[in-house]
Protein backbone atom coordinates (compact mmCIF):
# COMPACT_ATOMS: atom_id res chain seq x y z
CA UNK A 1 -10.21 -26.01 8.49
CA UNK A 2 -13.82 -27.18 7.15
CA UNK A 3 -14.93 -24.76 8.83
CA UNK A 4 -12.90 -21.88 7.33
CA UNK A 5 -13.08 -23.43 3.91
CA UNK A 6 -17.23 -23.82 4.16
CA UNK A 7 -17.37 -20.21 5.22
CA UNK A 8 -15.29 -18.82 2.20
CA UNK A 9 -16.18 -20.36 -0.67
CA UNK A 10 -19.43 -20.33 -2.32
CA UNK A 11 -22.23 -22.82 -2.56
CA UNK A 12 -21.27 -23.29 -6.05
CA UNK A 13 -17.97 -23.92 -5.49
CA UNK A 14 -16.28 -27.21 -4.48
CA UNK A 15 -14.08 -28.28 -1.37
CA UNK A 16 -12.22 -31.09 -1.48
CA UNK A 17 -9.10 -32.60 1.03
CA UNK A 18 -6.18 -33.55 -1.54
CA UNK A 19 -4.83 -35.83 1.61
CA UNK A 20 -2.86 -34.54 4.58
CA UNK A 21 -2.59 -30.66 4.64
CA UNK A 22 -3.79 -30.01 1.03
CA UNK A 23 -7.27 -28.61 -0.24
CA UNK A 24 -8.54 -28.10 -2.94
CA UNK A 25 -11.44 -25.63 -4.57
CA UNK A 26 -12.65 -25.69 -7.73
CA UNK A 27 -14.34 -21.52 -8.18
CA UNK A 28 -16.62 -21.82 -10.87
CA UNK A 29 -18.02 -18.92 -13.05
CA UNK A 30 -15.02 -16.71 -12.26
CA UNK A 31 -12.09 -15.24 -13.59
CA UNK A 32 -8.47 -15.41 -12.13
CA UNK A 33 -9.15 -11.73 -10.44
CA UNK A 34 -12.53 -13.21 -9.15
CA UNK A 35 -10.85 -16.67 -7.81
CA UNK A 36 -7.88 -14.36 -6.21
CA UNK A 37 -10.58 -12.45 -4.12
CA UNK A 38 -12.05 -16.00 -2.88
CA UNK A 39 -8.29 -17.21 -2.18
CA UNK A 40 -7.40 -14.50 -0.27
CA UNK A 41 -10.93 -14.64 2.13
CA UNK A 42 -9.57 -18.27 2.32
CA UNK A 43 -6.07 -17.47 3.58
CA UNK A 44 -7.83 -15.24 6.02
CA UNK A 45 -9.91 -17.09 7.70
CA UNK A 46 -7.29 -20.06 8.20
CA UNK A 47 -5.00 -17.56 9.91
CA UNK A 48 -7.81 -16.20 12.00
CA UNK A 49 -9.59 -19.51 12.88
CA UNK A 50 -6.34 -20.00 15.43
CA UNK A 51 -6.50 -24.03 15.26
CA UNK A 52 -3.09 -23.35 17.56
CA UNK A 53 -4.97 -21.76 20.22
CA UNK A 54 -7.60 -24.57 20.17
CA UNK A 55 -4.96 -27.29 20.06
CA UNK A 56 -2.33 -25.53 21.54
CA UNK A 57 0.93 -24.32 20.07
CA UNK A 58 3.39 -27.31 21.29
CA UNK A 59 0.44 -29.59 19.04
CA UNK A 60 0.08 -27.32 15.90
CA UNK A 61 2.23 -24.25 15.98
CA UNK A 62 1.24 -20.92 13.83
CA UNK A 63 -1.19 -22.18 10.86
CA UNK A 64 -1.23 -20.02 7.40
CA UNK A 65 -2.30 -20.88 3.87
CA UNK A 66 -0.08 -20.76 1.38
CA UNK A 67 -2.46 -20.76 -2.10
CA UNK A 68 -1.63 -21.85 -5.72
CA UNK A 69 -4.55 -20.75 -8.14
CA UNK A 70 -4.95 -21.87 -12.08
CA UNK A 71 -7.56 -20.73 -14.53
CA UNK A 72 -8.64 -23.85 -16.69
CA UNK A 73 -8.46 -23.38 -20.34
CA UNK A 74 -10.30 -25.03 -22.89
CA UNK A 75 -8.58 -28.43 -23.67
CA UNK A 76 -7.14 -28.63 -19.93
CA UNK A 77 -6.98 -32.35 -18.57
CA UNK A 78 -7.47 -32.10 -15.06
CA UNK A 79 -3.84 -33.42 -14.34
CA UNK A 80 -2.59 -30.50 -16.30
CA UNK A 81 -4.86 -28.13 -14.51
CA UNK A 82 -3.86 -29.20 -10.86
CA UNK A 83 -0.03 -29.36 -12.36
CA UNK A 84 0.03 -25.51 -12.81
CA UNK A 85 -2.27 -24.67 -9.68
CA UNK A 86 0.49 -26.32 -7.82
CA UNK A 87 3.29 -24.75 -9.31
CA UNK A 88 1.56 -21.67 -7.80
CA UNK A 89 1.54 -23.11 -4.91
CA UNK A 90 5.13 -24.23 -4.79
CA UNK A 91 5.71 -20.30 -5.70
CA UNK A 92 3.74 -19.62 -2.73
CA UNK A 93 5.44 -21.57 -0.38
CA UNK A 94 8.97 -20.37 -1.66
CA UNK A 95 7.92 -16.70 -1.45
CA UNK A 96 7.50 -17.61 2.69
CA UNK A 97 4.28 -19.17 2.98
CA UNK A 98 0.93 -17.44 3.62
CA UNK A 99 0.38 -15.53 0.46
CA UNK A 100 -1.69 -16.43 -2.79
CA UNK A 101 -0.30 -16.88 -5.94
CA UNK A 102 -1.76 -17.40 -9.48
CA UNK A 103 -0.67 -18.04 -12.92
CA UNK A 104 -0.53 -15.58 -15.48
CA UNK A 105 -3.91 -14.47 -17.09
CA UNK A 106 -3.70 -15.92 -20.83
CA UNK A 107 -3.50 -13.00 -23.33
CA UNK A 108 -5.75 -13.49 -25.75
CA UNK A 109 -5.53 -12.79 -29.81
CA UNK A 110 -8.91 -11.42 -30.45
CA UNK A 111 -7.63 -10.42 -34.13
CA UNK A 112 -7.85 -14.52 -34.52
């Protein structure tokens, strides 16, 4: 999984283990379109790193990544940031696993 994570992410970006099966990677300097790409190169190279070859199938089984992505706003705390990334990923999951999903892009009122 390090592995898979180091080789899809960025140098500026940040990896982090949430605990048990959860990650976590803060994309910086990009937008939701941007931070989709980086997902999806993610979910790509978990599926094709085959941990259940390597372990075997009886130990692991089939691995995917299911994916949650938020764009922080200005204000965010970062409870309420991780809150809607995981809603995403609950999304994710209930859509049957191995997909990305992100929020909404904010429309913005440029007449403001």
């Amino acid at each position: 999984m390090a592995r898979a994570l180091g080789a899809s992410t960025r140098e500026i970006d940040i990896v982090g283990r949430m605990g048990g099966d959860e990650f976590i990677v803060v994309v910086r300097d990009e937008d939701l379109a941007g931070a989709r790409l980086i997902a999806e190169r993610i979910r790509r190279a978990v599926v094709d790193c085959d941990l259940a070859k390597l372990l075997g199938k009886d130990v692991l089984g089939n691995v995917t990544a299911s994916i949650g992505i938020a764009q922080y706003q200005k204000g965010n705390t970062i409870a309420e940031l991780y809150e809607r990334a995981d809603r995403c990923l609950f999304q994710a999951k209930a859509k049957g696993r191995n997909q990305v999903v992100a929020e909404t892009p904010i429309k913005r009122d440029n007449a403001a």
